[in-house]
Protein backbone atom coordinates (compact mmCIF):
# COMPACT_ATOMS: atom_id res chain seq x y z
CA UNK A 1 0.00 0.00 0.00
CA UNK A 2 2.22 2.22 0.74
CA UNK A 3 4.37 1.87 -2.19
CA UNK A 4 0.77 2.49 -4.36
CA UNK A 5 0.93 5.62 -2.34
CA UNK A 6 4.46 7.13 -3.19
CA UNK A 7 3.70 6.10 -6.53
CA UNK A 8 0.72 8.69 -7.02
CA UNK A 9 2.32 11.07 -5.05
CA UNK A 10 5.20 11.07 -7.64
CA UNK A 11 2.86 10.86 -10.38
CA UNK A 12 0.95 13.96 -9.37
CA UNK A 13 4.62 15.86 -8.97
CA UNK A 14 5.04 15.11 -12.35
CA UNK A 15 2.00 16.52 -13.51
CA UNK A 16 2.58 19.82 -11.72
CA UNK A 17 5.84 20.19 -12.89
CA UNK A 18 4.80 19.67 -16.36
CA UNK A 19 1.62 22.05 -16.02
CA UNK A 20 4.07 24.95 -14.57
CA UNK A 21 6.50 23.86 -17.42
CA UNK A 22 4.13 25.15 -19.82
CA UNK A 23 4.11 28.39 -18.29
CA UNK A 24 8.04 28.96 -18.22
CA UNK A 25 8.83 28.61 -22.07
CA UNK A 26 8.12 25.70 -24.58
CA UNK A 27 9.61 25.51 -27.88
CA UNK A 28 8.68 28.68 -29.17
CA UNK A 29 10.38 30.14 -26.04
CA UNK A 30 13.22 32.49 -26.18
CA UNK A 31 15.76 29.64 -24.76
CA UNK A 32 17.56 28.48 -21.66
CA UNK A 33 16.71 26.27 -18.98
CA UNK A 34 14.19 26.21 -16.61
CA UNK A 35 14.91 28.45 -13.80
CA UNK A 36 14.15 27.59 -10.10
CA UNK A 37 11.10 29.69 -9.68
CA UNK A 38 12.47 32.06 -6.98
CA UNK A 39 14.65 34.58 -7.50
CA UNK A 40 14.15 36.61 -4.42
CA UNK A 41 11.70 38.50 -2.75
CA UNK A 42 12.18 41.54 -1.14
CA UNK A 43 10.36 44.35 -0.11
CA UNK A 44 9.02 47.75 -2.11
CA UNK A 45 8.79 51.36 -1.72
CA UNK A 46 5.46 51.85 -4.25
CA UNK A 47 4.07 54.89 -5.68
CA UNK A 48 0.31 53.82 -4.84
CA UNK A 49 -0.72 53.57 -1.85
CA UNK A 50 -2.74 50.34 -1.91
CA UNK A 51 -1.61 47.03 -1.39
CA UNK A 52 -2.74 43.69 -2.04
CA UNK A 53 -2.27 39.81 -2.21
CA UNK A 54 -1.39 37.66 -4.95
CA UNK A 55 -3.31 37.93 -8.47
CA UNK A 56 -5.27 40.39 -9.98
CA UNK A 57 -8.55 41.55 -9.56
CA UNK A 58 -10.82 42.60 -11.90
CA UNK A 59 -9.44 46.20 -11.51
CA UNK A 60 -6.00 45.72 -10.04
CA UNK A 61 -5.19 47.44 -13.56
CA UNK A 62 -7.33 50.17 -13.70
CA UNK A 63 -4.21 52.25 -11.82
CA UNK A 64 -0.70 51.21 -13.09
CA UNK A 65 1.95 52.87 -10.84
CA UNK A 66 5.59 52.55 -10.03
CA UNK A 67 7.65 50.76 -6.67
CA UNK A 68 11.28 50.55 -5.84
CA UNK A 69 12.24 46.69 -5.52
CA UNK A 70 15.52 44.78 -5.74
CA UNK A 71 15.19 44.86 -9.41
CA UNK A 72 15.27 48.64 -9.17
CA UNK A 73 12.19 50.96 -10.79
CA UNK A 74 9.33 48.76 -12.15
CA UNK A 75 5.65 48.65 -12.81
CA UNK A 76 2.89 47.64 -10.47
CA UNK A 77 -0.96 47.14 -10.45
CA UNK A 78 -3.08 48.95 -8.41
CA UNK A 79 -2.64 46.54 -5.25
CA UNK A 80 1.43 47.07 -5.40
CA UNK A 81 1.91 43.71 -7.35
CA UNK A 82 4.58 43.71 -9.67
CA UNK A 83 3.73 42.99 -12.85
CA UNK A 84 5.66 40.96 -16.06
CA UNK A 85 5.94 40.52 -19.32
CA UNK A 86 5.93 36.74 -20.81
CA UNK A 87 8.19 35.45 -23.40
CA UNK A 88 5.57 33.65 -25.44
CA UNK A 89 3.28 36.91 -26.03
CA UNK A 90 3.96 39.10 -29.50
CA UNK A 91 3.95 42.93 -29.58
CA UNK A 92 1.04 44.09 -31.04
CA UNK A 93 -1.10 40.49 -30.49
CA UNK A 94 -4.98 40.92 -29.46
CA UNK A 95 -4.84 38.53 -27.03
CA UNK A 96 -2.62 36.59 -24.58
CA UNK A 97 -0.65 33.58 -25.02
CA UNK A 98 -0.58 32.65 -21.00
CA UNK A 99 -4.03 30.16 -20.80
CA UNK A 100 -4.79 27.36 -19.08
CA UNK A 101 -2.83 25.89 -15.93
CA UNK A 102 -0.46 29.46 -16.77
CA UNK A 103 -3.24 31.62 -16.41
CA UNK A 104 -3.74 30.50 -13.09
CA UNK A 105 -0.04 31.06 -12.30
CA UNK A 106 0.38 34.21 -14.07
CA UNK A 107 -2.68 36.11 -13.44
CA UNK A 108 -3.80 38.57 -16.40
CA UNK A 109 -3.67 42.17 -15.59
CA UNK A 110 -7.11 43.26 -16.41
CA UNK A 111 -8.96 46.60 -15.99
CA UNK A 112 -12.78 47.56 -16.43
CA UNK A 113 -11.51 50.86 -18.63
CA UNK A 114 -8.87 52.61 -19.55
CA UNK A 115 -5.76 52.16 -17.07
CA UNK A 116 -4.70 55.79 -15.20
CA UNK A 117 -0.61 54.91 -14.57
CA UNK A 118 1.41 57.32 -12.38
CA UNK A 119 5.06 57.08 -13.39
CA UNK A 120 4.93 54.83 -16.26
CA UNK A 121 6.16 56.37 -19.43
CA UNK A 122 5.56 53.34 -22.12
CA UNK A 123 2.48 53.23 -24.01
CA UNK A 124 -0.62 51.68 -21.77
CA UNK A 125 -3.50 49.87 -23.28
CA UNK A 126 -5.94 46.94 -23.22
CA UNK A 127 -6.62 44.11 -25.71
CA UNK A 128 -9.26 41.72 -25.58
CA UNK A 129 -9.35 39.29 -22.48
CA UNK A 130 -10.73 36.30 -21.16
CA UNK A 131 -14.65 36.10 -20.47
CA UNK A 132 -14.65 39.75 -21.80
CA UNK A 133 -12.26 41.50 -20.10
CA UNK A 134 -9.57 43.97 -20.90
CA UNK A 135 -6.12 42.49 -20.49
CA UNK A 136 -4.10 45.50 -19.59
CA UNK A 137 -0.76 45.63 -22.10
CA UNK A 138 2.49 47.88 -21.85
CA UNK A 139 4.08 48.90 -25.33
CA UNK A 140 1.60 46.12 -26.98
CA UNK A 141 2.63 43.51 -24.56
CA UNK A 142 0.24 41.99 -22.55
CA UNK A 143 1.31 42.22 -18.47
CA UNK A 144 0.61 40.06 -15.62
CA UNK A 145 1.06 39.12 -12.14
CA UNK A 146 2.74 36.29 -10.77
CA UNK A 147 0.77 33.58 -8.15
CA UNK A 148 3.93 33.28 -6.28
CA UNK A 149 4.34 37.14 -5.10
CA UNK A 150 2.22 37.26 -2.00
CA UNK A 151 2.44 40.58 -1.17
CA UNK A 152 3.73 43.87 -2.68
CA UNK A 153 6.89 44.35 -4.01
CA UNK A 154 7.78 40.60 -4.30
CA UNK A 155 9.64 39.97 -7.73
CA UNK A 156 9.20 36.31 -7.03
CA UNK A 157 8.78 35.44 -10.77
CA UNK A 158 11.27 37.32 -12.40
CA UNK A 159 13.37 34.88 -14.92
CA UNK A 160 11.10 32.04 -14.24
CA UNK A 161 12.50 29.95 -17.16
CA UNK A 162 13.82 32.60 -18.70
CA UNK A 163 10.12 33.50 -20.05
CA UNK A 164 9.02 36.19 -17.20
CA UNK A 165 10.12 39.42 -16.71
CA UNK A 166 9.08 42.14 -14.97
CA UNK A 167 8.46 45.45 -16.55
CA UNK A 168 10.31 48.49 -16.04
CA UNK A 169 8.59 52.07 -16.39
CA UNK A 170 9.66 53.20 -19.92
CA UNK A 171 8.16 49.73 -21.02
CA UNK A 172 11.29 47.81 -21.58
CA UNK A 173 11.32 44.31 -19.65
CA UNK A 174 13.80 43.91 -16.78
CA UNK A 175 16.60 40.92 -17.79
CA UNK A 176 18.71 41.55 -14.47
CA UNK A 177 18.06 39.02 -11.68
CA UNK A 178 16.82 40.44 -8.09
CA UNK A 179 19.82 41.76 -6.62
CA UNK A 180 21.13 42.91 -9.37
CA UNK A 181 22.92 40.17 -11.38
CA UNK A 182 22.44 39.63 -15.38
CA UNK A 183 20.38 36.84 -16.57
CA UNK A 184 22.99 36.18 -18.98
CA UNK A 185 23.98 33.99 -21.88
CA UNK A 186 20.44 32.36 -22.45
């Protein structure tokens, strides 16, 4: 029996790994390996004044701002959550590539009009979300949250296999880990 047991155990580990796998790259992905899902935390000094838990609510983008993290300058929704870019979306695309099992993990940003931002110089928009919402975007890039932050200012899911980054103020995604250091040669 209780080798039955360890064996679905390690069966359902396998399915979760390959569920988040899907989220973190794929073959259309912009390369590398895996990364180990945590690059650091760390606390943030943000421009609104709100903060929240993990994921996005319906109007968590309605107010884009800014926060100081360990990455340095960077975008957050309007509960403090720092929000990213993903690897597998295309400038200028009308709707996200993130569904499914990554949707749950990567939250879309989504707003009920058009987003006021405080601090954020790239271009801010919506295209066409889920169950008729407006996925917030950044330069034409779609932006989301990450599961895995729990409160503001976590950068939890920055370089998640090398497919999530956040997104810094003038639009441009953030490649540096937290603390600084490059994400290098992938």
């Amino acid at each position: 029996m209780r080798k039955k047991t360890f064996a679905l155990a390690l069966a359902g580990a396998a399915l979760t790994a390959l569920a988040l796998a899907g989220c973190s790259g794929g073959s259309g992905s912009t390369g590398g390996s895996g990364g180990s899902g945590s690059t650091g935390g760390g606390s943030a000094t943000a421009s609104s004044s709100s903060a929240g838990g993990a994921g996005s609510s319906s109007t968590a983008g309605d107010k884009l701002s800014t926060a100081t993290t360990s990455l340095g300058k960077i975008v957050v929704d309007g509960t403090g959550m720092t929000v990213y870019y993903y690897g597998q979306d295309t400038k200028g695309e009308t709707s996200s590539t993130c569904t499914g099992a990554c949707a749950s993990q990567w939250p879309a940003v989504t707003a009920s009009g058009t987003p006021t931002v405080t601090g954020v110089t790239g271009t801010v928009g919506t295209i066409a979300g889920s169950n008729g919402t407006k996925q917030v975007t950044i330069d034409g890039l779609p932006i989301y949250t990450y599961a895995g932050d729990s409160k503001a200012g976590d950068v939890n899911g920055q370089l998640i296999g090398n497919a999530w980054w956040a997104v810094a103020p003038d639009g441009s995604k953030i490649t540096t880990a937290a603390g600084g250091s490059s994400s290098g040669g992938y």
